[in-house]
Protein backbone atom coordinates (compact mmCIF):
# COMPACT_ATOMS: atom_id res chain seq x y z
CA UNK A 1 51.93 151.28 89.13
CA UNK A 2 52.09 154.40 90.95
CA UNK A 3 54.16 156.27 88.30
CA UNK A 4 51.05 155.50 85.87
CA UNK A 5 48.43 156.84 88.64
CA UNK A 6 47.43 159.88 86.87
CA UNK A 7 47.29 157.94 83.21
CA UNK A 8 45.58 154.88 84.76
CA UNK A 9 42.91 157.66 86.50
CA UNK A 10 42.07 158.92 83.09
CA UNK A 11 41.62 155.76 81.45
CA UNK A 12 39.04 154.87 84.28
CA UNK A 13 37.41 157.78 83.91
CA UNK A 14 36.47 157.51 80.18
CA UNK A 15 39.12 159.68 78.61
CA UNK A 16 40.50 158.90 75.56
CA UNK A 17 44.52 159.15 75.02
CA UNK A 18 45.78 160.24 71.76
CA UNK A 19 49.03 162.02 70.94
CA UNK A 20 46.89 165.67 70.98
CA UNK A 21 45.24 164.81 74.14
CA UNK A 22 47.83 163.58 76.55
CA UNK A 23 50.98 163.48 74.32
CA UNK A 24 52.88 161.59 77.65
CA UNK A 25 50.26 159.56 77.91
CA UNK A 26 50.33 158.03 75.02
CA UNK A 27 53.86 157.83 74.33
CA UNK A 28 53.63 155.79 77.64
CA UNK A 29 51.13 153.82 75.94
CA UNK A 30 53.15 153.15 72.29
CA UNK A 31 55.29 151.41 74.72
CA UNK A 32 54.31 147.11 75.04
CA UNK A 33 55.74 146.60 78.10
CA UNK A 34 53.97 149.60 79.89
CA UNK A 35 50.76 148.21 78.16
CA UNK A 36 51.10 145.11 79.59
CA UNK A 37 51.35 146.71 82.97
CA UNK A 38 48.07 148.37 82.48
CA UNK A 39 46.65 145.37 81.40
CA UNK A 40 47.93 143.61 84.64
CA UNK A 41 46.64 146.07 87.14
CA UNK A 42 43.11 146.66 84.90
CA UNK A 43 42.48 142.86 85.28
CA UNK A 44 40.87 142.63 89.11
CA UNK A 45 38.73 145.48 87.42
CA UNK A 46 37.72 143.54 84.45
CA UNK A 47 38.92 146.39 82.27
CA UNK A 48 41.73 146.33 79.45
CA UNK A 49 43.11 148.46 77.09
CA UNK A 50 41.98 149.06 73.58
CA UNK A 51 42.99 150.71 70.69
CA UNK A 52 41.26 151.63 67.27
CA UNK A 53 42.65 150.09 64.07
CA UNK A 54 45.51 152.60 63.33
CA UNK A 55 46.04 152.94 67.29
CA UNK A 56 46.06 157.11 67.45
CA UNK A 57 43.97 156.60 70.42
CA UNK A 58 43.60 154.29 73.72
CA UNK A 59 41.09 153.73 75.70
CA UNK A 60 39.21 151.23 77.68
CA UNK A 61 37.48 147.96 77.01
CA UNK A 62 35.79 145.25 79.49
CA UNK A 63 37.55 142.52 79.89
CA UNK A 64 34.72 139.59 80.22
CA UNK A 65 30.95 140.92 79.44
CA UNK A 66 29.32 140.66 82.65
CA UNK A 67 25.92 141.65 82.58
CA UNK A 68 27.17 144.78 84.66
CA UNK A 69 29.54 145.41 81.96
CA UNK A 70 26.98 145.08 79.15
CA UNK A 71 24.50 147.44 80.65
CA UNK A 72 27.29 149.98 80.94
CA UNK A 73 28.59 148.99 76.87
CA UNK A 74 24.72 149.96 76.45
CA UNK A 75 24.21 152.91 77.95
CA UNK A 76 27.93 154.14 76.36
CA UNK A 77 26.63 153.19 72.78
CA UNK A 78 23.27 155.25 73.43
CA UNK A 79 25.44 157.79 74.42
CA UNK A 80 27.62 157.89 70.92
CA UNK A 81 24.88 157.52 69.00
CA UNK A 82 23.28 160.39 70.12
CA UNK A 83 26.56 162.28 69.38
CA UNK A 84 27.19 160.10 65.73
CA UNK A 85 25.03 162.19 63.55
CA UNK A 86 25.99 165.74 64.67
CA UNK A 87 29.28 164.90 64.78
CA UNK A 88 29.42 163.56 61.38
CA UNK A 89 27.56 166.49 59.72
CA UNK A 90 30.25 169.33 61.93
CA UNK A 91 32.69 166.92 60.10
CA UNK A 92 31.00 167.36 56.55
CA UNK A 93 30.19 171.39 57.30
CA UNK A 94 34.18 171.79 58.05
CA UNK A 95 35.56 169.32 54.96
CA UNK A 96 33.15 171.48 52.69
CA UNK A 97 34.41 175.19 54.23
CA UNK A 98 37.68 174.26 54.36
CA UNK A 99 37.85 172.59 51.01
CA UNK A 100 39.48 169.89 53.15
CA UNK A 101 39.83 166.55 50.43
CA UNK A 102 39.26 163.94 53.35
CA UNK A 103 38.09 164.05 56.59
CA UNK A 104 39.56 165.52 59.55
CA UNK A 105 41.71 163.09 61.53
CA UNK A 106 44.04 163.33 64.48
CA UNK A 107 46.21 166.58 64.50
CA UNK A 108 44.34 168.74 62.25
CA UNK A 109 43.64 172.27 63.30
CA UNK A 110 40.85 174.28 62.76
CA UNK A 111 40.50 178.18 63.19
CA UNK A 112 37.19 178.84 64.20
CA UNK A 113 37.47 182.83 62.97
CA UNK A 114 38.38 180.99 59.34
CA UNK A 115 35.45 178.34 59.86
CA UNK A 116 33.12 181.33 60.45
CA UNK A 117 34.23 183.36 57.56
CA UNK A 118 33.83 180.69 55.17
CA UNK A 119 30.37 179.82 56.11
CA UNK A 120 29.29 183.40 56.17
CA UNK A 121 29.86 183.71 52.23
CA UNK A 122 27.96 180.18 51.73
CA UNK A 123 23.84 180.05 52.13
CA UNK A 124 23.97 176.60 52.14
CA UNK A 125 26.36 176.33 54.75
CA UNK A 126 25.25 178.90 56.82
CA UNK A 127 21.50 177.02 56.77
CA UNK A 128 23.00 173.59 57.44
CA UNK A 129 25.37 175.27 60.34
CA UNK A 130 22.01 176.79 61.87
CA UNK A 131 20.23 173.77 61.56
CA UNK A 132 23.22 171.72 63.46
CA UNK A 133 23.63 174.69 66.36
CA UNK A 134 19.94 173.70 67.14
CA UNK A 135 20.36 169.85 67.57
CA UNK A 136 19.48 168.55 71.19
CA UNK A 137 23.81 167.58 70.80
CA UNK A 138 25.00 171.12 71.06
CA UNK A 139 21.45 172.84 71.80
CA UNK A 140 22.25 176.35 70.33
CA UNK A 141 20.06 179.23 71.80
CA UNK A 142 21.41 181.85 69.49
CA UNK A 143 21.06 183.66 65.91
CA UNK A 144 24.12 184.44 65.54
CA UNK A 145 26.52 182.41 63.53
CA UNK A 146 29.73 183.29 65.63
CA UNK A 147 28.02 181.85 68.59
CA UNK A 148 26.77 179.39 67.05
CA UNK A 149 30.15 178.46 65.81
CA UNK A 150 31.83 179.09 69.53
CA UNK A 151 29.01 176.73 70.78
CA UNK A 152 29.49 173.57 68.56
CA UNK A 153 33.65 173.98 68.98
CA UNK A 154 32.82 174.17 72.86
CA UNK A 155 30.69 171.45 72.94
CA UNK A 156 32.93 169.11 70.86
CA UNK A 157 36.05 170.25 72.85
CA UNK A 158 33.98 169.14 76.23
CA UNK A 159 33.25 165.67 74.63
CA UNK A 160 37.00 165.30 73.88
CA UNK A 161 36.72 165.70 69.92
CA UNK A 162 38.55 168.87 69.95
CA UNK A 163 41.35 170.29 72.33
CA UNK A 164 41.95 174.17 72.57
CA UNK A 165 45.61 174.68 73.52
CA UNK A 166 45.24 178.22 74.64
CA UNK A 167 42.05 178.94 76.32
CA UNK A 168 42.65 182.88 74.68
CA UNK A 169 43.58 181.78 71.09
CA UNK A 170 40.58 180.41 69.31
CA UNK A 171 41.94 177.71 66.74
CA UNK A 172 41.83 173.66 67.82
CA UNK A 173 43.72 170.63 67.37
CA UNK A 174 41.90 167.55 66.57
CA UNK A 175 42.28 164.48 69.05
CA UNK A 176 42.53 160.71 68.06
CA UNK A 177 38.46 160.60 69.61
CA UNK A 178 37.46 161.68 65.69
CA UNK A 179 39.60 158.78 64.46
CA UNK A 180 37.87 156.11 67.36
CA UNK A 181 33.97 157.56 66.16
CA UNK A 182 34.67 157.24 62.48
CA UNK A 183 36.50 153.69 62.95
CA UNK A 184 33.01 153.26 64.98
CA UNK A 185 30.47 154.54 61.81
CA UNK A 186 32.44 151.91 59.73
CA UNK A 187 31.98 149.33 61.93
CA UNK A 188 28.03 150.26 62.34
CA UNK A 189 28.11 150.14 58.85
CA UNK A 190 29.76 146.79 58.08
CA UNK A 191 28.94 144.94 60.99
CA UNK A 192 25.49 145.71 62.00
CA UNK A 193 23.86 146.92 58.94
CA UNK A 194 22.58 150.14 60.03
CA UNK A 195 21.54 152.81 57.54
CA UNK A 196 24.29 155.31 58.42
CA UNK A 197 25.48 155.27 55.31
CA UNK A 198 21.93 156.64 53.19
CA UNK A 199 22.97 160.32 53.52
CA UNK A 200 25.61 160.62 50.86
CA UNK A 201 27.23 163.62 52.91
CA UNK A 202 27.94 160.61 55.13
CA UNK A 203 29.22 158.19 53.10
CA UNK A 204 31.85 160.67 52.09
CA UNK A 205 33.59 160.57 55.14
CA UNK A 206 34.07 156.72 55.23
């Protein structure tokens, strides 16, 4: 297992691996039989690996629900939760700015500059855009739109929505995590019956 150190390191860490954001990776992972290595070294650690629907991204899963493993599968969902709502309205803002006809998904790219522009010549936008800087999520302390802007694209980038693939150049690439929280929203939705779908802006996206 050594040559899949570093992937099997990332896995256990929380990282999700998509084509965007660890192209190897997951190539590696497209493969069964390498799978089914990971899955044979994960075991002793009651993980395993998962995959969303389409299976753009991988990640990991617990193998048997301990009550260890729940607590963690708890604190995890909090976590996402948290992150569901102002994710989902950055996902609206952009697929209204951009004129985009569905939402984003694996392999988009986004320029922020163009993002900026387009809100600037929208009140609406620029309100709702304000209004999403300042959630406890991305925590804006600025007036400024740019900034506001260079925060929420930061902030998603460091929760693995986005990747930047030159630190100097400021467009991004969207990874396969966008794919894994929407596949989650429709599963909140049909499974468990929670209201996420009673904003319309929402409901768009699914």
């Amino acid at each position: 297992m050594i040559q899949h150190g570093p992937l099997l390191e990332r896995l256990l860490a929380g990282d999700f691996v998509c084509a965007i954001s660890d192209p190897d990776g997951f190539r590696h992972l497209s493969n069964r039989q390498t799978r089914d290595e990971v899955n044979h070294y994960l075991r002793p650690l009651n993980r395993r690996l998962a995959a969303n629907d389409d299976q753009s991204v991988y990640f990991l899963a617990y193998q048997e629900l301990t009550p260890d493993a729940r607590e963690q599968i708890s604190q995890q969902f909090t976590t996402t939760i948290q992150s569901l709502l102002p994710v989902l309205e950055w996902l609206q803002l952009v697929q209204e700015a951009l004129g985009h006809d569905s939402a984003l998904t694996a392999g988009d790219t986004l320029k922020l500059q163009e993002f900026v522009l387009r809100a600037e010549d929208n009140q609406s936008l620029r309100q709702r855009l304000q209004s999403l800087a300042n959630d406890r999520f991305f925590n804006s302390q600025s007036d400024a739109l740019d900034q506001q802007v260079k925060l929420i694209f930061r902030r998603l980038k460091e929760h693995g929505y986005l990747q930047q693939p030159h630190s100097d150049r400021h467009y991004y690439v969207v990874t396969g995590k966008i794919d894994y929280l929407l596949d989650m929203v429709r599963f909140i939705r049909d499974e468990e019956h929670l209201p996420v779908e009673d904003d319309p802006s929402q409901e768009v996206l699914l």
